[in-house]
Each structure stands twice: as structure tokens, then as C-alpha cells.
PDB file of N, CA and C in Angstrom:
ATOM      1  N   UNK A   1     -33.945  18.811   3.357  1.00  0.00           N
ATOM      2  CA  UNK A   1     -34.872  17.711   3.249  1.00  0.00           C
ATOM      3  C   UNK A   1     -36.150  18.138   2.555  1.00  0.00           C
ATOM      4  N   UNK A   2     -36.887  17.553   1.976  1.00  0.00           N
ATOM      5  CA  UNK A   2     -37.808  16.949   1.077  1.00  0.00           C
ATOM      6  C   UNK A   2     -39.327  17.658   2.333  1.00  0.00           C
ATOM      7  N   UNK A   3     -39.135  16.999   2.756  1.00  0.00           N
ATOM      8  CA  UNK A   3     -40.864  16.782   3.373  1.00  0.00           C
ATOM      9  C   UNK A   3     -40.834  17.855   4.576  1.00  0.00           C
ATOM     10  N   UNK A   4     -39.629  18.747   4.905  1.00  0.00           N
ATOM     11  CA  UNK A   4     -40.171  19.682   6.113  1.00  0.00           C
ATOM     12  C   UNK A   4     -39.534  20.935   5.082  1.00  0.00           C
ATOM     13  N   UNK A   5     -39.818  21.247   4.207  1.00  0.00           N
ATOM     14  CA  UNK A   5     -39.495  22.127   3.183  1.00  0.00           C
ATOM     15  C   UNK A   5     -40.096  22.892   2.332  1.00  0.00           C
ATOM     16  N   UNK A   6     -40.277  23.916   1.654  1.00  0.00           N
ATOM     17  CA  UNK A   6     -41.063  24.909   1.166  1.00  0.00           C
ATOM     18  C   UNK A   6     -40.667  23.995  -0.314  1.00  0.00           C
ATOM     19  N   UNK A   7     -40.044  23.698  -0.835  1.00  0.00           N
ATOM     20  CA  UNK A   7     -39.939  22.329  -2.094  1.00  0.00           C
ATOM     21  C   UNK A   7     -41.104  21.718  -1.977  1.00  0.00           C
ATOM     22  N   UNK A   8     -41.522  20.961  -1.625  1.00  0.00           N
ATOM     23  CA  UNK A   8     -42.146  20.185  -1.584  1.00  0.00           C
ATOM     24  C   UNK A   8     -44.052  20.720  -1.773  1.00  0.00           C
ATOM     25  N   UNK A   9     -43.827  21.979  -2.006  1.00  0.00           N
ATOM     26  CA  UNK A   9     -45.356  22.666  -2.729  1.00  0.00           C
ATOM     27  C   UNK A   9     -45.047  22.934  -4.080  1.00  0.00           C
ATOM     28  N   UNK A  10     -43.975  22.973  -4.701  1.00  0.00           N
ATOM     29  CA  UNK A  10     -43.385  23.327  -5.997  1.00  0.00           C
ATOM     30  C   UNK A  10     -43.205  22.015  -6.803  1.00  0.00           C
ATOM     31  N   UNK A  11     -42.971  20.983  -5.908  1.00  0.00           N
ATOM     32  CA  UNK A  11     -42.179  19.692  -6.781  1.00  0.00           C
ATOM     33  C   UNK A  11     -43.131  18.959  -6.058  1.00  0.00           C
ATOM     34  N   UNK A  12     -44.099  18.341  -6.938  1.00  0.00           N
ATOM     35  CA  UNK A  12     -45.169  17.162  -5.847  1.00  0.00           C
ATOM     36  C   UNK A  12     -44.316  15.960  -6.051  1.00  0.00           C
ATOM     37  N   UNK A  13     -43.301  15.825  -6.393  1.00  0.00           N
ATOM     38  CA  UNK A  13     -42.991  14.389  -6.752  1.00  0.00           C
ATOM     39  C   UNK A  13     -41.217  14.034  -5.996  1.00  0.00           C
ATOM     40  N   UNK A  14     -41.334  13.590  -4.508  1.00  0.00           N
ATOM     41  CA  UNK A  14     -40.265  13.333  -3.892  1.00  0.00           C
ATOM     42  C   UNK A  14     -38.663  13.132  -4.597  1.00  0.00           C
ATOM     43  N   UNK A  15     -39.567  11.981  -4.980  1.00  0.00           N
ATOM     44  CA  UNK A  15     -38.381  10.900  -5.885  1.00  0.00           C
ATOM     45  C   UNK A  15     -37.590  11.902  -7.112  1.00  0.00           C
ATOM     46  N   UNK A  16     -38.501  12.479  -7.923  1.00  0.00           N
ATOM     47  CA  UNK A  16     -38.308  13.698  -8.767  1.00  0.00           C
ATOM     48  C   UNK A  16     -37.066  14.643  -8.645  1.00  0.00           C
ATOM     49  N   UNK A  17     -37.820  15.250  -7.518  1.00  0.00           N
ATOM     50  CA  UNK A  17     -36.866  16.023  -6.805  1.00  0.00           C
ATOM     51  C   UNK A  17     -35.233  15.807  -6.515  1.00  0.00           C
ATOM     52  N   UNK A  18     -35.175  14.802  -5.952  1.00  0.00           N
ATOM     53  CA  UNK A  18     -33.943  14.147  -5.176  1.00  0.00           C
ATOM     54  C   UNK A  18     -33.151  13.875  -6.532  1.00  0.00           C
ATOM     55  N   UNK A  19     -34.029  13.141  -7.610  1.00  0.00           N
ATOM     56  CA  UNK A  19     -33.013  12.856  -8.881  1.00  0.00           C
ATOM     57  C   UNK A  19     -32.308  14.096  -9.605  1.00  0.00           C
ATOM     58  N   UNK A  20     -33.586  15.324  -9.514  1.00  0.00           N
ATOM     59  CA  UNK A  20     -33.083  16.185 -10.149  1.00  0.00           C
ATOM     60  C   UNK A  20     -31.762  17.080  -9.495  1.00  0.00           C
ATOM     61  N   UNK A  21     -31.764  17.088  -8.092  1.00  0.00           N
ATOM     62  CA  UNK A  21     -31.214  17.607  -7.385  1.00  0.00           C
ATOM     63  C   UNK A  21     -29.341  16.677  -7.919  1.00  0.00           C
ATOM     64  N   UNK A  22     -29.899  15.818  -7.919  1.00  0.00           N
ATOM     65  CA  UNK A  22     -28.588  14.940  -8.000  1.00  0.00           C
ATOM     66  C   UNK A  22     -28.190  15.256  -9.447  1.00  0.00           C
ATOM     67  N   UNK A  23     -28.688  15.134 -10.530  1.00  0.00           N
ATOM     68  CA  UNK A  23     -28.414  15.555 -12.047  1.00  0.00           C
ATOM     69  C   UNK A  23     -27.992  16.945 -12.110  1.00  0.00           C
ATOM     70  N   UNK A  24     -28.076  17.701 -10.982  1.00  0.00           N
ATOM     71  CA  UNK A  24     -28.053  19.326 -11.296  1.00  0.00           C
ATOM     72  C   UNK A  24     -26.619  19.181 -10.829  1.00  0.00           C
ATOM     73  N   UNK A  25     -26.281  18.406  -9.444  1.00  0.00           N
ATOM     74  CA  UNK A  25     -24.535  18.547  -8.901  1.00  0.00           C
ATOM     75  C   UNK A  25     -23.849  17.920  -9.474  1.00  0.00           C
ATOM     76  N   UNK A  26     -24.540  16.322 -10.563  1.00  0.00           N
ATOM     77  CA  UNK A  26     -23.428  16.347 -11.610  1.00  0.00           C
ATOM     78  C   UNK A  26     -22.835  16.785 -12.545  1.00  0.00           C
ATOM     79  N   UNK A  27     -24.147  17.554 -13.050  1.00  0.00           N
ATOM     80  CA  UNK A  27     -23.621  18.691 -14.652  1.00  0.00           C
ATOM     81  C   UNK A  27     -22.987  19.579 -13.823  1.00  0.00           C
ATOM     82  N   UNK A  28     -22.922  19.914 -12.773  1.00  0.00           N
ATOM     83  CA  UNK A  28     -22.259  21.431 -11.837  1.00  0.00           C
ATOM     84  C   UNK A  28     -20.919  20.807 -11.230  1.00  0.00           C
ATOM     85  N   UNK A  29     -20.457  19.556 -11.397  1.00  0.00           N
ATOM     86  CA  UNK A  29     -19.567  18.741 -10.568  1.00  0.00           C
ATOM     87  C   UNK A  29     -19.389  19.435  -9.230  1.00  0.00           C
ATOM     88  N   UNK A  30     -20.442  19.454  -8.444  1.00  0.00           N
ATOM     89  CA  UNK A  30     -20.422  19.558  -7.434  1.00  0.00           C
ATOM     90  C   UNK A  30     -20.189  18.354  -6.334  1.00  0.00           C
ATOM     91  N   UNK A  31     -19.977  18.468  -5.134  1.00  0.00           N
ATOM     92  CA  UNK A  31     -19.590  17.432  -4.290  1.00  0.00           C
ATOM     93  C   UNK A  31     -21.112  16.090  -3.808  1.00  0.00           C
ATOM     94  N   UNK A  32     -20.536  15.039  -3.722  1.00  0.00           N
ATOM     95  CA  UNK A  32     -22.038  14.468  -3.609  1.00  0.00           C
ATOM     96  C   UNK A  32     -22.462  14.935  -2.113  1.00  0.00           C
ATOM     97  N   UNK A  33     -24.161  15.474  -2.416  1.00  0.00           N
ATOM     98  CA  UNK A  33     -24.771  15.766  -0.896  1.00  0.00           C
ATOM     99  C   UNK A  33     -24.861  14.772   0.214  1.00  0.00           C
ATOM    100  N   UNK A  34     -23.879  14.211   0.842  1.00  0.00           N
ATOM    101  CA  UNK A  34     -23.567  13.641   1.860  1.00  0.00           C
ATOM    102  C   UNK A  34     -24.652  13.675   3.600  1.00  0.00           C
ATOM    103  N   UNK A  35     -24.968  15.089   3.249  1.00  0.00           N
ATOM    104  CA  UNK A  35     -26.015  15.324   4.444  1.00  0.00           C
ATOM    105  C   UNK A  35     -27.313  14.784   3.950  1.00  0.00           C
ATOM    106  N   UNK A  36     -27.916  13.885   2.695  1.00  0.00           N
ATOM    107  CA  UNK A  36     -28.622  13.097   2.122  1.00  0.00           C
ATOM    108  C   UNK A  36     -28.231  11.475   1.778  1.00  0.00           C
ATOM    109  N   UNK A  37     -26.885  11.133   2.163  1.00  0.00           N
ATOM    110  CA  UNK A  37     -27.105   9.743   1.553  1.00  0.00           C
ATOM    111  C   UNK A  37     -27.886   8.719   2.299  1.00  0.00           C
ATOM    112  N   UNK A  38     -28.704   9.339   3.084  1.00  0.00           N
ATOM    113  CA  UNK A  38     -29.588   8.201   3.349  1.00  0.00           C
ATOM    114  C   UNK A  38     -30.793   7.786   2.266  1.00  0.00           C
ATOM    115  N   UNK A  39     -30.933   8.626   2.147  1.00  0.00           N
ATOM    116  CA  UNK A  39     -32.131   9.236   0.840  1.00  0.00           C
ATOM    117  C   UNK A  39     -31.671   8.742  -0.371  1.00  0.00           C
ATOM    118  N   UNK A  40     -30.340   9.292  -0.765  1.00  0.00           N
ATOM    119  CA  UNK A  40     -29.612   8.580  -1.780  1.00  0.00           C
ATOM    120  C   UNK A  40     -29.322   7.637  -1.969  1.00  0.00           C
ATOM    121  N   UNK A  41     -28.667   6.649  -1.373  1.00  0.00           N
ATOM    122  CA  UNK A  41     -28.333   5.500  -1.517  1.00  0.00           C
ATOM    123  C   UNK A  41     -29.689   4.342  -1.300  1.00  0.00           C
ATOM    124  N   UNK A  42     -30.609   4.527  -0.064  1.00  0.00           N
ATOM    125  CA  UNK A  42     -31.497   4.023   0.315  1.00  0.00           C
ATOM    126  C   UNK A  42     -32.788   3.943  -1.108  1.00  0.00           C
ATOM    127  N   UNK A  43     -32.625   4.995  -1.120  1.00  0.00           N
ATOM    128  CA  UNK A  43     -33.938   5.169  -2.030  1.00  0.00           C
ATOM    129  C   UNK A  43     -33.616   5.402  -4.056  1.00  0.00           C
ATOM    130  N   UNK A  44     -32.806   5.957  -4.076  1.00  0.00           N
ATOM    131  CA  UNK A  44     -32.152   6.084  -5.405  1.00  0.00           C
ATOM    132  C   UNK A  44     -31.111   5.354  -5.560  1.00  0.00           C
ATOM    133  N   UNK A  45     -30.422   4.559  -4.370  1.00  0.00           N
ATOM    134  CA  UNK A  45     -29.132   3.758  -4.833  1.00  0.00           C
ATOM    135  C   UNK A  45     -28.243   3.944  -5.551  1.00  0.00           C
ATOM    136  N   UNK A  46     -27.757   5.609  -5.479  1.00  0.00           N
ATOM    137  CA  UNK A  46     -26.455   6.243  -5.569  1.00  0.00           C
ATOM    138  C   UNK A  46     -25.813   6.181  -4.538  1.00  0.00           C
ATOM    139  N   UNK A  47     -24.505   5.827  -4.429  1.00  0.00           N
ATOM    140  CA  UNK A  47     -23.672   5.598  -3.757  1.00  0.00           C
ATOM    141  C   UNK A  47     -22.339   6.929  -3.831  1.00  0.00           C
ATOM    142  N   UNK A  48     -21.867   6.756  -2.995  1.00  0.00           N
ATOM    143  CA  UNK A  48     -20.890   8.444  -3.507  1.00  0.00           C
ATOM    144  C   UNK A  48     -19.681   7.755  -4.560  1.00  0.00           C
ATOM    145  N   UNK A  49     -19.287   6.416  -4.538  1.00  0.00           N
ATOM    146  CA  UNK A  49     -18.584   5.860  -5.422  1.00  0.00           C
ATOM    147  C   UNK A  49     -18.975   5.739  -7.048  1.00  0.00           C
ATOM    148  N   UNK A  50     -20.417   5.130  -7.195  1.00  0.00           N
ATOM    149  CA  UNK A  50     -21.368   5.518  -8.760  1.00  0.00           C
ATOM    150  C   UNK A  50     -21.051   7.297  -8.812  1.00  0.00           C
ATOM    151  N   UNK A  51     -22.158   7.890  -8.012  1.00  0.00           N
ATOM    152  CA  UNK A  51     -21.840   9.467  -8.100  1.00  0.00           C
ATOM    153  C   UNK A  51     -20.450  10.032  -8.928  1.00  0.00           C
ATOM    154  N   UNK A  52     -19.665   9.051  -8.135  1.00  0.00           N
ATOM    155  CA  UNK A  52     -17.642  10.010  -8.659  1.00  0.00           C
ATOM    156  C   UNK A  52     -17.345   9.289  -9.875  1.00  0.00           C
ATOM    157  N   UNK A  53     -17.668   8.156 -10.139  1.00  0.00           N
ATOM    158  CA  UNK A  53     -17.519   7.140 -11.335  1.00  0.00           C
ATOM    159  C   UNK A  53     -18.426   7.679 -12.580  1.00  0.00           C
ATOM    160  N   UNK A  54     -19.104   8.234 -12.574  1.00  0.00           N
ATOM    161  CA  UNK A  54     -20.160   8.717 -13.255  1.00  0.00           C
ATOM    162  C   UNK A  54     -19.608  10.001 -13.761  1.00  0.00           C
ATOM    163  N   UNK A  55     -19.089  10.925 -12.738  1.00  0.00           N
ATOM    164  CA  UNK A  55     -18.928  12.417 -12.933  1.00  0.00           C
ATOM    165  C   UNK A  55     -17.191  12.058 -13.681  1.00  0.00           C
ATOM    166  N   UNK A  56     -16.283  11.279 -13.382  1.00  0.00           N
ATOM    167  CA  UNK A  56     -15.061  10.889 -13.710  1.00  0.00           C
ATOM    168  C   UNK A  56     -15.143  10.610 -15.265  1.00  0.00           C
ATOM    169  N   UNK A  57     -16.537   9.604 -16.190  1.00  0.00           N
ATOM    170  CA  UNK A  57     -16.814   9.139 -17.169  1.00  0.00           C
ATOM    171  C   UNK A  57     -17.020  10.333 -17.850  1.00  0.00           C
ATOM    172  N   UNK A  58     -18.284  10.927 -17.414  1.00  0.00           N
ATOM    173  CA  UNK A  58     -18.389  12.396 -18.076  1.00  0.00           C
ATOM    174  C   UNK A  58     -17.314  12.894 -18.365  1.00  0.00           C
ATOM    175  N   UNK A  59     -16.269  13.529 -17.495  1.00  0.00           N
ATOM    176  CA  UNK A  59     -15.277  14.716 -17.725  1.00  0.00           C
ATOM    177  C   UNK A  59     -14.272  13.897 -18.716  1.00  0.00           C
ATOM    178  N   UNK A  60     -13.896  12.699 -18.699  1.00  0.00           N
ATOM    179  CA  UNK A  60     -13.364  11.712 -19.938  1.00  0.00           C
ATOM    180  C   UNK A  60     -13.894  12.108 -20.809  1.00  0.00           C
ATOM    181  N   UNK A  61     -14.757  11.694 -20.966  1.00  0.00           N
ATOM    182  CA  UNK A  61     -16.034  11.731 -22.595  1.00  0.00           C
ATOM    183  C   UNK A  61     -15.388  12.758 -23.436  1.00  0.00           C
ATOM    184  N   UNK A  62     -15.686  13.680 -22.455  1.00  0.00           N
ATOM    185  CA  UNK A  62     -15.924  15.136 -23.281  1.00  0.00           C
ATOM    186  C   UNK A  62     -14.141  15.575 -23.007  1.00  0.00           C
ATOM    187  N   UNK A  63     -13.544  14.634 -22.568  1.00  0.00           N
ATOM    188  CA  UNK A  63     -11.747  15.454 -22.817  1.00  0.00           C
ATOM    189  C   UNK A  63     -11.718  16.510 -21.983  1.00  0.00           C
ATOM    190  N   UNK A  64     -12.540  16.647 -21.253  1.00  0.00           N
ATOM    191  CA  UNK A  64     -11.941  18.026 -20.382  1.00  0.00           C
ATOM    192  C   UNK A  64     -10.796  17.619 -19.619  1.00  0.00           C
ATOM    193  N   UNK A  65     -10.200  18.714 -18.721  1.00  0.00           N
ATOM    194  CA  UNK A  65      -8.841  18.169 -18.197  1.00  0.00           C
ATOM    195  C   UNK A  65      -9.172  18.146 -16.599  1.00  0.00           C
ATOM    196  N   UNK A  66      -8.095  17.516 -15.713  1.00  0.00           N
ATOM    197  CA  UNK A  66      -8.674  17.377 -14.389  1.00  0.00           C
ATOM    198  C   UNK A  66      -8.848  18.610 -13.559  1.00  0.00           C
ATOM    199  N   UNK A  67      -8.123  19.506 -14.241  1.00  0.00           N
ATOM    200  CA  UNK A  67      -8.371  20.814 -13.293  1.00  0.00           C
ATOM    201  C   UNK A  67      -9.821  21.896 -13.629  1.00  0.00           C
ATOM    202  N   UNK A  68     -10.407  21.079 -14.584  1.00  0.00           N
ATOM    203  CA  UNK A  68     -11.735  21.609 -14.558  1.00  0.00           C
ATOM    204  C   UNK A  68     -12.660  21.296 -13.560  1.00  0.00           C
ATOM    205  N   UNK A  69     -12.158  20.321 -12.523  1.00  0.00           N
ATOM    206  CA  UNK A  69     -12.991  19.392 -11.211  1.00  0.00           C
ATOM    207  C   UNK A  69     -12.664  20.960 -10.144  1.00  0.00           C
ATOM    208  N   UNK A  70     -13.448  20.983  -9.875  1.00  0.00           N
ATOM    209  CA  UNK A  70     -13.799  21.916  -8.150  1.00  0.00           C
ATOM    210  C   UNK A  70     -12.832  21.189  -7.546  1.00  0.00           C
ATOM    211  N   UNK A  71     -12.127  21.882  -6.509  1.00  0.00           N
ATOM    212  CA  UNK A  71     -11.068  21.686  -5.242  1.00  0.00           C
ATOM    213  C   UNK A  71     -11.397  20.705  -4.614  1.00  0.00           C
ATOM    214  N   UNK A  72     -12.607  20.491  -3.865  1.00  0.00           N
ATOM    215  CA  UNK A  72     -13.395  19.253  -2.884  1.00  0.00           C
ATOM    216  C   UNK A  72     -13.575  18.465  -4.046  1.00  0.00           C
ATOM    217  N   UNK A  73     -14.164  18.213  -5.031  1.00  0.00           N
ATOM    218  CA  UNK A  73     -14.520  16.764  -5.596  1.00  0.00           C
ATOM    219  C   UNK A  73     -13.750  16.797  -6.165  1.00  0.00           C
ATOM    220  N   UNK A  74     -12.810  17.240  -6.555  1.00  0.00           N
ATOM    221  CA  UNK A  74     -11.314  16.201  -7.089  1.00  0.00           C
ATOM    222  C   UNK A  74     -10.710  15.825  -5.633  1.00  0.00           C
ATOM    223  N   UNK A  75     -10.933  16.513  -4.566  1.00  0.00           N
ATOM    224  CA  UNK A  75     -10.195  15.728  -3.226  1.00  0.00           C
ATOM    225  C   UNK A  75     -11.244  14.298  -2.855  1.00  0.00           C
ATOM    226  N   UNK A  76     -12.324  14.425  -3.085  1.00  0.00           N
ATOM    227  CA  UNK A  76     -13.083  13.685  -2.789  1.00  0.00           C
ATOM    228  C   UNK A  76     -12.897  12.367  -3.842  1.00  0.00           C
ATOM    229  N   UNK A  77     -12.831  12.789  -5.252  1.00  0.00           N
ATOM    230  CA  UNK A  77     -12.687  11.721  -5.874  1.00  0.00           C
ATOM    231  C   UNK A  77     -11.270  11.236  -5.831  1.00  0.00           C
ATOM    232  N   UNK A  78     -10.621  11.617  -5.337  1.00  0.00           N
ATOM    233  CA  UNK A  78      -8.917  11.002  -5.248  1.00  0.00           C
ATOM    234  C   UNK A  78      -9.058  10.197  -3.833  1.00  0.00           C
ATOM    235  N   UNK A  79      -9.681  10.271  -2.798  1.00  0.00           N
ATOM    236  CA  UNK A  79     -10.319   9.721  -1.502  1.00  0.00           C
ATOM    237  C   UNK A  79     -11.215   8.513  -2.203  1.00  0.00           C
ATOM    238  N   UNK A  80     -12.093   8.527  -2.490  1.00  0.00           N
ATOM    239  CA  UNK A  80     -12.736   7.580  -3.203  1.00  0.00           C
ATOM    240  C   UNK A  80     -12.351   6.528  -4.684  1.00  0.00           C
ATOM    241  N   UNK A  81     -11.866   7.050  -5.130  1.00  0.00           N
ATOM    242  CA  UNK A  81     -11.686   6.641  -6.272  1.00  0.00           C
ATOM    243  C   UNK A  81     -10.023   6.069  -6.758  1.00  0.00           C
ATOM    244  N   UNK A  82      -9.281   7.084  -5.579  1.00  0.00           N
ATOM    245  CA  UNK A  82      -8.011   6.793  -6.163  1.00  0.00           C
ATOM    246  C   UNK A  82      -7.837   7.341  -7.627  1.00  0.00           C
ATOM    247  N   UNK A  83      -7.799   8.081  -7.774  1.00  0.00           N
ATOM    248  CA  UNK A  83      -7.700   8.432  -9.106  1.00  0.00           C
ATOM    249  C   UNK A  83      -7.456  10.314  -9.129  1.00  0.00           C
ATOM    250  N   UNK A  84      -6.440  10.221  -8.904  1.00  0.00           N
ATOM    251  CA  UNK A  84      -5.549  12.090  -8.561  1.00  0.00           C
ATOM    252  C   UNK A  84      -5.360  12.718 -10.418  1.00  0.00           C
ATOM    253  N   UNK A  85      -4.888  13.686  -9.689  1.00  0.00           N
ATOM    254  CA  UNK A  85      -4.426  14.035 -11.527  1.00  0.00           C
ATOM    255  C   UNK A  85      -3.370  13.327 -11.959  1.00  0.00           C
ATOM    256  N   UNK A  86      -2.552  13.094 -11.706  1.00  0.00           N
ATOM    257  CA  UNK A  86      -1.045  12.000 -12.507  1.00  0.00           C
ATOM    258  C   UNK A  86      -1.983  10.886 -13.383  1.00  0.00           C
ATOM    259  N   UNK A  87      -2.756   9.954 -12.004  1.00  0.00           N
ATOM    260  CA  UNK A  87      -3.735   9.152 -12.790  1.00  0.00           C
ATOM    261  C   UNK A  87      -4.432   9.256 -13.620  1.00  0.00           C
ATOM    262  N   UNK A  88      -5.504  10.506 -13.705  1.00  0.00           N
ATOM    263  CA  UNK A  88      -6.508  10.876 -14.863  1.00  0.00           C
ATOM    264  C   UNK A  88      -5.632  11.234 -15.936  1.00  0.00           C
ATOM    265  N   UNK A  89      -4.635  11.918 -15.788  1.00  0.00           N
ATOM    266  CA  UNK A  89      -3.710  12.061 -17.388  1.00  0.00           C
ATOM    267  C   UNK A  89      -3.197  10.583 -17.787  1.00  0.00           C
ATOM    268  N   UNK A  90      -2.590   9.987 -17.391  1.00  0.00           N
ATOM    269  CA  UNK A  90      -2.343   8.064 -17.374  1.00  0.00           C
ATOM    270  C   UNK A  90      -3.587   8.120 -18.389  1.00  0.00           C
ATOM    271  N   UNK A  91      -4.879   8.073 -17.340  1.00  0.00           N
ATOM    272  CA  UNK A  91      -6.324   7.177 -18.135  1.00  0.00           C
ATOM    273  C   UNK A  91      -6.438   7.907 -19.445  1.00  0.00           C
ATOM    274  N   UNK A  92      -6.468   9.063 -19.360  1.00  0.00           N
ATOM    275  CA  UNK A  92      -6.672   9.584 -20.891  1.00  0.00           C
ATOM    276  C   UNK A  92      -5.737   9.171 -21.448  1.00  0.00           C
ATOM    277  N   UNK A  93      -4.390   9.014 -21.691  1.00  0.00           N
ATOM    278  CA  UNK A  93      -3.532   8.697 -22.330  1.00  0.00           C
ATOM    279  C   UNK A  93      -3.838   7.331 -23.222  1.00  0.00           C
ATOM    280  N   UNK A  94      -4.221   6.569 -22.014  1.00  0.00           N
ATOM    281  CA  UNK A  94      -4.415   4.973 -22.653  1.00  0.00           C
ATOM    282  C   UNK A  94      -6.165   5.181 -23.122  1.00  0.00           C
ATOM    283  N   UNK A  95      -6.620   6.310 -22.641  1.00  0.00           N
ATOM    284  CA  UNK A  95      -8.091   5.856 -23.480  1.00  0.00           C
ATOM    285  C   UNK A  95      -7.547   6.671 -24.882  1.00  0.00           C
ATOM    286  N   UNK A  96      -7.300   7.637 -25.114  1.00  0.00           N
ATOM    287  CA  UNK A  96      -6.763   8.151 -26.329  1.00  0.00           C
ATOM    288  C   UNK A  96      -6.392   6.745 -27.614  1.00  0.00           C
ATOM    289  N   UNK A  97      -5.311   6.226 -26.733  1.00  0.00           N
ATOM    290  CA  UNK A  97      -4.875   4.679 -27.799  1.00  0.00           C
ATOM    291  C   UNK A  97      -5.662   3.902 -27.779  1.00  0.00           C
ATOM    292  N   UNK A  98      -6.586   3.714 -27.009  1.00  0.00           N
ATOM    293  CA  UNK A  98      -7.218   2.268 -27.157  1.00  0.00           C
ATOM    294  C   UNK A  98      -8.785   2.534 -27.066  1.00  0.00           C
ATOM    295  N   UNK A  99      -9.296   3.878 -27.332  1.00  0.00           N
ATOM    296  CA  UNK A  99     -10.622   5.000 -27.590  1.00  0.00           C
ATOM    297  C   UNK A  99     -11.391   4.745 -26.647  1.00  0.00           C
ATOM    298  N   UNK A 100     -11.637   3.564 -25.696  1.00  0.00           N
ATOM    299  CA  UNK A 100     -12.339   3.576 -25.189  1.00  0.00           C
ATOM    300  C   UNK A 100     -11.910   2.453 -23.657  1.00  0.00           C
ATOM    301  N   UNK A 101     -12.108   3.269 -22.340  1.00  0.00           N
ATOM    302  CA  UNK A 101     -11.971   2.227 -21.387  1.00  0.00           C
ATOM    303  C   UNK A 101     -13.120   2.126 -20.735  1.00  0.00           C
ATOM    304  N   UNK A 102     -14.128   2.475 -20.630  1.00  0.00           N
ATOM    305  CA  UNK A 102     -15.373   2.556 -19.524  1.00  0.00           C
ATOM    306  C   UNK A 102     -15.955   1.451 -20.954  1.00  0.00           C
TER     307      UNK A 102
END
């Protein structure tokens, strides 16, 4: 947390913080911080569904393949999202033909 934290003399800016924190576990596809979605969703209105939809668009974009996802957030995004590896090869397939689905 933010406000009972040695952060919070380094980063004067709450809101700041929390975004950056969140931009750092998506370029890292890390798992969404769950022991924060009050903070998150409440106050930044990320949801862990945007979060996986977001990080899912990225790894499309750029063609990477699904086994470049960490162990937990590909379990997490197959929990959420429905969307396993069989599926993400499917979506690329049809975004390949038709260049673009998002």
C-alpha cells in the first residue's frame, strides 16, 4: 500500500504511482495485483478483465506466441477470459486473414 509505505516519500503523487505500478506488470505480463483491486478498480477503474484484455491485445499486436505468457497469467487469463492456447492460435489465425479483430 501507498500511504503506510516508504513509496510514498519518493513518489508524491498516489494516483501516479498505482498507474505506474500497473504499466510496469503489463509490459512484465505479470499477474494483476489482486491484493490492490480495491485501489484499482475503485480509483483507476481497472478491472482484472480490461487488465487481461489489454495484456491479450498487446501480445497479438506484436505476434508473440502464447507461451511467452508466465504460468499464472495465462491460467488467470484462461479463468477470465476464456481464451487458453488452442484459442489464442484460432484468434491469430483469423486475425492474420482478416488483419485486424480488436
Amino acid at each position: 500500500r501507498y500511504r503506510n509505505n516508504l513509496v510514498k516519500h519518493i513518489k508524491k503523487d498516489e494516483r501516479k504511482y498505482y498507474e505506474d505500478l500497473l504499466k510496469y506488470s503489463r509490459d512484465h505480463l505479470m499477474l494483476y495485483p489482486y491484493h490492490l483491486s480495491d485501489i484499482m478498480v475503485k480509483g483507476l477503474r481497472i478491472t482484472p478483465f480490461s487488465y487481461y484484455t489489454g495484456i491479450m491485445e498487446d501480445i497479438m499486436n506484436s505476434e508473440k506466441s502464447y507461451d511467452s505468457l508466465p504460468n499464472f497469467t495465462a491460467a488467470d487469463c484462461l479463468r477470465l477470459l476464456g481464451i487458453g492456447r488452442n484459442q489464442y492460435i484460432d484468434l491469430m489465425n483469423q486475425c492474420r486473414s482478416s488483419k485486424k479483430i480488436f
